[in-house]
Protein backbone atom coordinates (compact mmCIF):
# COMPACT_ATOMS: atom_id res chain seq x y z
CA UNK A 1 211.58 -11.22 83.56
CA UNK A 2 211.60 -7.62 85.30
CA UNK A 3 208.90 -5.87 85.98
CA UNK A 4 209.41 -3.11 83.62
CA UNK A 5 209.76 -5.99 80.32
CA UNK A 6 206.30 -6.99 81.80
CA UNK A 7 204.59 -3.56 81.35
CA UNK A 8 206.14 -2.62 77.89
CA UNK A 9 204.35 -6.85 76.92
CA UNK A 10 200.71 -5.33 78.10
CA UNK A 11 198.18 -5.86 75.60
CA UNK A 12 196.16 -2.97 74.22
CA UNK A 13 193.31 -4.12 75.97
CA UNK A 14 195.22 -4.11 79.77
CA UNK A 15 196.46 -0.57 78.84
CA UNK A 16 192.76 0.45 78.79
CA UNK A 17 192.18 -1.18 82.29
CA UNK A 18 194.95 0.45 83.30
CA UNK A 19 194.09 3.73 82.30
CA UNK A 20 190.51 3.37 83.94
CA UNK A 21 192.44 3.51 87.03
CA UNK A 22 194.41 6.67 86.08
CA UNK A 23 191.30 8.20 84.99
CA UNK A 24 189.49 8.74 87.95
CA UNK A 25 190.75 12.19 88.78
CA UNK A 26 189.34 13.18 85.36
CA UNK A 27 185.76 11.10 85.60
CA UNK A 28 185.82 13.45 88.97
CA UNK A 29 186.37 16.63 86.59
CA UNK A 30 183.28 15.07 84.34
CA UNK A 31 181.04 14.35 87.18
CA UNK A 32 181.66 18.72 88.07
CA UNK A 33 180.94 19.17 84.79
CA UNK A 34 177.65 17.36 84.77
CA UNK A 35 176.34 18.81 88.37
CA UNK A 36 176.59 22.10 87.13
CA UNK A 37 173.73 21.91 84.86
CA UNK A 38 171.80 20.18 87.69
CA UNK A 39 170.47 16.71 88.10
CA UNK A 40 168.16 17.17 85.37
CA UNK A 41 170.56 17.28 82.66
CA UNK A 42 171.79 13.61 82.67
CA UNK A 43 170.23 13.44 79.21
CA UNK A 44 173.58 15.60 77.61
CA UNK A 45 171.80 15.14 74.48
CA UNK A 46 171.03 18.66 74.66
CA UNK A 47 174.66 20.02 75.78
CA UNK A 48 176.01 22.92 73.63
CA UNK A 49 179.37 22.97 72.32
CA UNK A 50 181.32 25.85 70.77
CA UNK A 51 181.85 26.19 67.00
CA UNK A 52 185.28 26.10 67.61
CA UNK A 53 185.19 22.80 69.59
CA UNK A 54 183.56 20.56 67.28
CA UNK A 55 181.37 17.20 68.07
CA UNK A 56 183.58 14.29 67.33
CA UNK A 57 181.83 11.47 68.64
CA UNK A 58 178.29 10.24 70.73
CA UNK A 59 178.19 7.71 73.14
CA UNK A 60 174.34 6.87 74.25
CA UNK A 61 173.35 11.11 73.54
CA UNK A 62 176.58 11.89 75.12
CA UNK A 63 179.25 13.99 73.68
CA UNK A 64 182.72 13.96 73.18
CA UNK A 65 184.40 16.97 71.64
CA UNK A 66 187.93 17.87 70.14
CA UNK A 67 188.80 19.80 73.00
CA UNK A 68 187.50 16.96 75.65
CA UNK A 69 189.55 14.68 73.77
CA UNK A 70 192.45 16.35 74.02
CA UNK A 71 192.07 16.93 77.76
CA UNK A 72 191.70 13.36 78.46
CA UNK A 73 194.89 12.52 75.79
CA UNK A 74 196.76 14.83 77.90
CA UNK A 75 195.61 13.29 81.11
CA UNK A 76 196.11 9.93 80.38
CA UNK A 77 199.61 10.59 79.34
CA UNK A 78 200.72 11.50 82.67
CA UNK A 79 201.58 7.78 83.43
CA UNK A 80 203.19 7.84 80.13
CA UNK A 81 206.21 10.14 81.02
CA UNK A 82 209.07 8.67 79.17
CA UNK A 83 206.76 8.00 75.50
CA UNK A 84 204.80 11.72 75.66
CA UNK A 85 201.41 11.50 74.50
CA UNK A 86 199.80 8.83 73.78
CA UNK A 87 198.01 8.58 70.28
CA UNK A 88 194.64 9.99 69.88
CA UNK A 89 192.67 6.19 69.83
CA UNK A 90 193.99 5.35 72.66
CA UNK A 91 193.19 8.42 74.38
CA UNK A 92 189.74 7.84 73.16
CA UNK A 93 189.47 4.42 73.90
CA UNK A 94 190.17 4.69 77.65
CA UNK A 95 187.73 7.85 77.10
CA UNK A 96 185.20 6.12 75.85
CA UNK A 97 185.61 3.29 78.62
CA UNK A 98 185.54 6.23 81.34
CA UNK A 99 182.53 7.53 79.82
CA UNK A 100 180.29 4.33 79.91
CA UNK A 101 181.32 4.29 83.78
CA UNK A 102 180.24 7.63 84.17
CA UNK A 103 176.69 6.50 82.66
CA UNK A 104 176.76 3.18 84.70
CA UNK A 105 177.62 5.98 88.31
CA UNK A 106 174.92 8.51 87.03
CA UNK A 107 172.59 5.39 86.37
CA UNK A 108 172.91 4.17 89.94
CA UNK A 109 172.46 7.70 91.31
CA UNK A 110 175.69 7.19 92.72
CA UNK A 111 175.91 11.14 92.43
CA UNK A 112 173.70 11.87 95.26
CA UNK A 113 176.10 9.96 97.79
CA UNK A 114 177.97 12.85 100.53
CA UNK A 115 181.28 11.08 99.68
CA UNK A 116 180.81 11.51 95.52
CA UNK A 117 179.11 14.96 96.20
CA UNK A 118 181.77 16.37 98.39
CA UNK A 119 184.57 14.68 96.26
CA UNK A 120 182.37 16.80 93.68
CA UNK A 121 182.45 19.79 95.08
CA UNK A 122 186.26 19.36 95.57
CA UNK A 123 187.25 18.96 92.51
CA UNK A 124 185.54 21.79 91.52
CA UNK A 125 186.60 24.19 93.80
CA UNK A 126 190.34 23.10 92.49
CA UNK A 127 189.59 23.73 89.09
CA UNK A 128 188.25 27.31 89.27
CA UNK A 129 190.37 28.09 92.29
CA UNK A 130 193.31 27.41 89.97
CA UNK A 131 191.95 29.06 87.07
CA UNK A 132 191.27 32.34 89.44
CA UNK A 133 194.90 32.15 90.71
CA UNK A 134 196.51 32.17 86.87
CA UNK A 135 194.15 34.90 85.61
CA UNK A 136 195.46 36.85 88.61
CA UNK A 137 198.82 36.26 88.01
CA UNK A 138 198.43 36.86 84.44
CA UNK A 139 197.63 40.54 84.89
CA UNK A 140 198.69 41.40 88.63
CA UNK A 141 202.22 42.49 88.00
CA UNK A 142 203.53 44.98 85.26
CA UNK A 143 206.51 44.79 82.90
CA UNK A 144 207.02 49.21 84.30
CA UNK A 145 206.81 47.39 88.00
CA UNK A 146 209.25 44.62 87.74
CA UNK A 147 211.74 47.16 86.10
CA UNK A 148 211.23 49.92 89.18
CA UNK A 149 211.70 47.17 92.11
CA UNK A 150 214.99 46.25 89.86
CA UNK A 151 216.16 49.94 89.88
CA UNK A 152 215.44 50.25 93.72
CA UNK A 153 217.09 46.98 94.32
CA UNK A 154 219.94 47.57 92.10
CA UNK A 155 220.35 51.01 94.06
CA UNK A 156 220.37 48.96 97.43
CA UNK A 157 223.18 46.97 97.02
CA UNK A 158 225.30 49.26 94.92
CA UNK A 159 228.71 50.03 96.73
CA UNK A 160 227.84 47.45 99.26
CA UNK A 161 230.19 45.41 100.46
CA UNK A 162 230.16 41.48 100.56
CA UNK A 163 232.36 39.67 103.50
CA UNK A 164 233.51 36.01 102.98
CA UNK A 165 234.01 34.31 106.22
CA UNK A 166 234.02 30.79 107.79
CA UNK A 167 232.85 29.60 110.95
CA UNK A 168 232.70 26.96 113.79
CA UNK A 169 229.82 26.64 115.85
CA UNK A 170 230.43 24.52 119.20
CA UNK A 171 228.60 23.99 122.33
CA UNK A 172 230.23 25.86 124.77
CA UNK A 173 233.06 28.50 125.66
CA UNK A 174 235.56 25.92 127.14
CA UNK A 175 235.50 23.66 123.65
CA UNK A 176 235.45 26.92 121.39
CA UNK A 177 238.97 27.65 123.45
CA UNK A 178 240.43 24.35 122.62
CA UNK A 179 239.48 24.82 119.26
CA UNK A 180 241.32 28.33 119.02
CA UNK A 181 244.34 26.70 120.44
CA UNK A 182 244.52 23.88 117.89
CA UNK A 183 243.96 26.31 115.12
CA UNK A 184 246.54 28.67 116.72
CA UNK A 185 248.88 25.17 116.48
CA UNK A 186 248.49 24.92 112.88
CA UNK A 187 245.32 22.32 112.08
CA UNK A 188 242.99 23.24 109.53
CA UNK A 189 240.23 24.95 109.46
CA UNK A 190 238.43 22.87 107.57
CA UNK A 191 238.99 19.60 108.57
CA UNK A 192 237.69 20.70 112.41
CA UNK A 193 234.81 22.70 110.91
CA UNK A 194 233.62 19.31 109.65
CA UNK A 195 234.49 17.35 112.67
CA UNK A 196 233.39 19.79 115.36
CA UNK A 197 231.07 22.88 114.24
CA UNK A 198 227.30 22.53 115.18
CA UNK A 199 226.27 24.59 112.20
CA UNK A 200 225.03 22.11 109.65
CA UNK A 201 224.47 24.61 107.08
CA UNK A 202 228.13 25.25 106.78
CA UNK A 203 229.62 22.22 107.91
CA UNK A 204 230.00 20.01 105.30
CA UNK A 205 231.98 22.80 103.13
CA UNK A 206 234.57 23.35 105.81
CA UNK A 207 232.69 25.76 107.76
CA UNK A 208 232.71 28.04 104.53
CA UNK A 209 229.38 30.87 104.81
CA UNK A 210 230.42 32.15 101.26
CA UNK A 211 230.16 35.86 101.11
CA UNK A 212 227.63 37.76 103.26
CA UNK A 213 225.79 41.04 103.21
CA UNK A 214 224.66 42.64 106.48
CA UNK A 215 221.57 41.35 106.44
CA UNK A 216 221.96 37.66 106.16
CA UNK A 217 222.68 36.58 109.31
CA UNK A 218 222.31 36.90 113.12
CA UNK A 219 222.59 40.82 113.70
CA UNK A 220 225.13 39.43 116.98
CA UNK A 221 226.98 37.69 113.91
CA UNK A 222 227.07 40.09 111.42
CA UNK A 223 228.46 43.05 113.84
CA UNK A 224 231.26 41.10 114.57
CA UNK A 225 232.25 39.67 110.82
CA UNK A 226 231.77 43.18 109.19
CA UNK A 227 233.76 44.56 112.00
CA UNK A 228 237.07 42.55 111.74
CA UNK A 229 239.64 42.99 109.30
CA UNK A 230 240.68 40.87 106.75
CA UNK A 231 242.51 37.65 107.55
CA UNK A 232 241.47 38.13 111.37
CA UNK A 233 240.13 35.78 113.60
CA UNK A 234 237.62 36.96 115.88
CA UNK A 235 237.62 36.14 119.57
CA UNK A 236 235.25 33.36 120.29
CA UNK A 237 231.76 34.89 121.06
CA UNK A 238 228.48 33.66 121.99
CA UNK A 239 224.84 33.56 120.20
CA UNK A 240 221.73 31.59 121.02
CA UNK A 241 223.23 28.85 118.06
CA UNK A 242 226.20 28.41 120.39
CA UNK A 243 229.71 29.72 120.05
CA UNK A 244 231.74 30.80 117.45
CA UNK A 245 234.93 30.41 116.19
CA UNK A 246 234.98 32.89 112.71
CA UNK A 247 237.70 33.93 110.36
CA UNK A 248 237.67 36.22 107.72
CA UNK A 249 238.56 35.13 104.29
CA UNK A 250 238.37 38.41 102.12
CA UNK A 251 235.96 40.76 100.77
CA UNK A 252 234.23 42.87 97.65
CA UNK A 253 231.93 44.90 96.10
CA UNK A 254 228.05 43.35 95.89
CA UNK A 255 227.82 42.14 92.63
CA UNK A 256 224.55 43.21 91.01
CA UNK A 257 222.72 40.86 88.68
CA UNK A 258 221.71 42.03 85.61
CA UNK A 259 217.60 42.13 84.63
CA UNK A 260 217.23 39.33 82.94
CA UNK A 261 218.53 37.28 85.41
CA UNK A 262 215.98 38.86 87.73
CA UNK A 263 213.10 39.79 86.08
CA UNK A 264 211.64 36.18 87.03
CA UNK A 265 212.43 36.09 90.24
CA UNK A 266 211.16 39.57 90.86
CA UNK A 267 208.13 38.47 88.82
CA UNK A 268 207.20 35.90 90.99
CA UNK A 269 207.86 38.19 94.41
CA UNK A 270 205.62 40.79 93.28
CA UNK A 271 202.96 38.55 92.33
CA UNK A 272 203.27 36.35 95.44
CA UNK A 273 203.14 40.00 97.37
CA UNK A 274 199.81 40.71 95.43
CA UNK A 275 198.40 37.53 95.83
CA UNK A 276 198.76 37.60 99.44
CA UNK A 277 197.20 40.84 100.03
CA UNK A 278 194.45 40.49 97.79
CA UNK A 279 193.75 37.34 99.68
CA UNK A 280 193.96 39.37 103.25
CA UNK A 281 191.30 41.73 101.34
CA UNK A 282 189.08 39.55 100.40
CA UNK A 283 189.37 37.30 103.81
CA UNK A 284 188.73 40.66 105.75
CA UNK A 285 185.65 41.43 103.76
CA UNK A 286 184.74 38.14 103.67
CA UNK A 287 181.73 36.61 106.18
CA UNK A 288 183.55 33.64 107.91
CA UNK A 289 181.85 32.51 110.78
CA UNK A 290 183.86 28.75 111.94
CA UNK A 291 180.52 26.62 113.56
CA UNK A 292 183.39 24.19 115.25
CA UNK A 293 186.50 23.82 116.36
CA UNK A 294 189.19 22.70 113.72
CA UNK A 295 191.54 22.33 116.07
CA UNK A 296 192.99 18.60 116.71
């Protein structure tokens, strides 16, 4: 029998083993949310909930809420891929189970161990460094700024001209020459771009670099493609990746996308742009002072 026929036979019972071991990431997430009402709140008796997150079941003075649940249901479900979510008493039986180990760790004062406390702190610093970066990103970009980088970037690239081109790269002039000379004898471009050219990029598609704007390539590149005519090939030339063998295919106008097939894109540049400098701000203004070297 395969493996997989042997997982979807599992009993009930070895799914909740099972999930014990998937469940560790979120006991860590409990343990956080236990040391940050101090050591002497192990009695969680006395833990508030929201009105909105109701009390759905006690284990030993211990809650477990709607929300909690829901959490762990979602958690759990993550080795689950191809079913979704599993159903609510399973989720709470493998919730249940991580639970009673969390009593049985906090019982042991296995909480004041470096390893548990650092794996503590952690997991913590993941969860609210997380939550910082999407409440940043929520509000750090505009719909008015997404819509004036569009306008600048659709003024950019209108009348601009795109060049499509293919190359071979080779080591040296004396091989670029043969090359030239078996192209000049009628063998295609393609077949030696793939059996010769050094660029990898390119390569595998017959040497073909698609159209071009000026700004995509190797300023010694780009100066000579944008220079040549149409159909031309251009006299072998050098660059530090070697030298080239280019012809020019054709040419036309820049296409510009429209704004909703950019807006995400430029979405995510702007906010990655904000991110980054609010980072450098804060990093600047920040007091680091490095005791050791990290260095390997």
């Amino acid at each position: 029998m395969s493996d997989s026929s042997e997982q979807n036979t599992l009993s009930p019972k070895s799914w909740l083993i099972i999930g014990l071991i998937f469940a560790v990431g979120l006991g860590i997430l409990y343990f956080v949310a236990q040391k940050s009402a101090g050591k002497a709140s192990h009695d969680t008796r006395s833990v508030r909930t929201a009105p909105d997150d109701p009390i759905i079941a006690r284990l030993n003075g211990d809650v477990i809420t709607e929300s909690q649940l829901d959490l762990a249901r979602s958690f759990f479900s993550q080795d689950n891929p191809d079913d979704g979510l599993i159903s609510r008493d399973m989720a709470m039986d493998r919730l249940i189970q991580q639970r009673l180990l969390v009593q049985l760790a906090l019982e042991r004062d296995l909480e004041s161990q470096i390893d548990t406390q650092n794996r503590i702190r952690f997991a913590r610093d993941l969860i609210l460094a997380e939550d910082a970066l999407n409440a940043f990103l929520a509000s750090a970009v505009s719909d008015e700024e997404i819509k004036t980088y569009y306008e600048q970037e659709t003024r950019k690239w209108a009348g601009q001209v795109q060049i499509k081109a293919r190359q071979i790269v080779l080591p040296d002039e004396a091989t670029a020459k043969e090359i030239s000379r078996r192209l000049d004898d009628g063998e295609a471009f393609a077949s030696l771009a793939l059996a010769y050219s050094l660029d990898r990029a390119s390569r595998e598609s017959g040497g073909d670099l698609g159209y071009l704007n000026r700004d995509m390539l190797d300023p010694l590149l780009t100066d000579k493609i944008f220079a040549a005519e149409d159909g031309a090939r251009i006299a072998r030339f050098e660059t530090p990746q070697g030298w080239h063998v280019v012809e020019i295919i054709g040419r036309r106008k820049a296409p510009v996308a429209s704004f909703e097939d950019r807006e995400d894109a430029i979405r995510s540049l702007l906010q990655a742009q904000k991110l980054q400098a609010r980072l450098s701000e804060l990093e600047t203004a920040g007091n680091l002072e490095i005791l050791n070297s990290v260095e390997e």
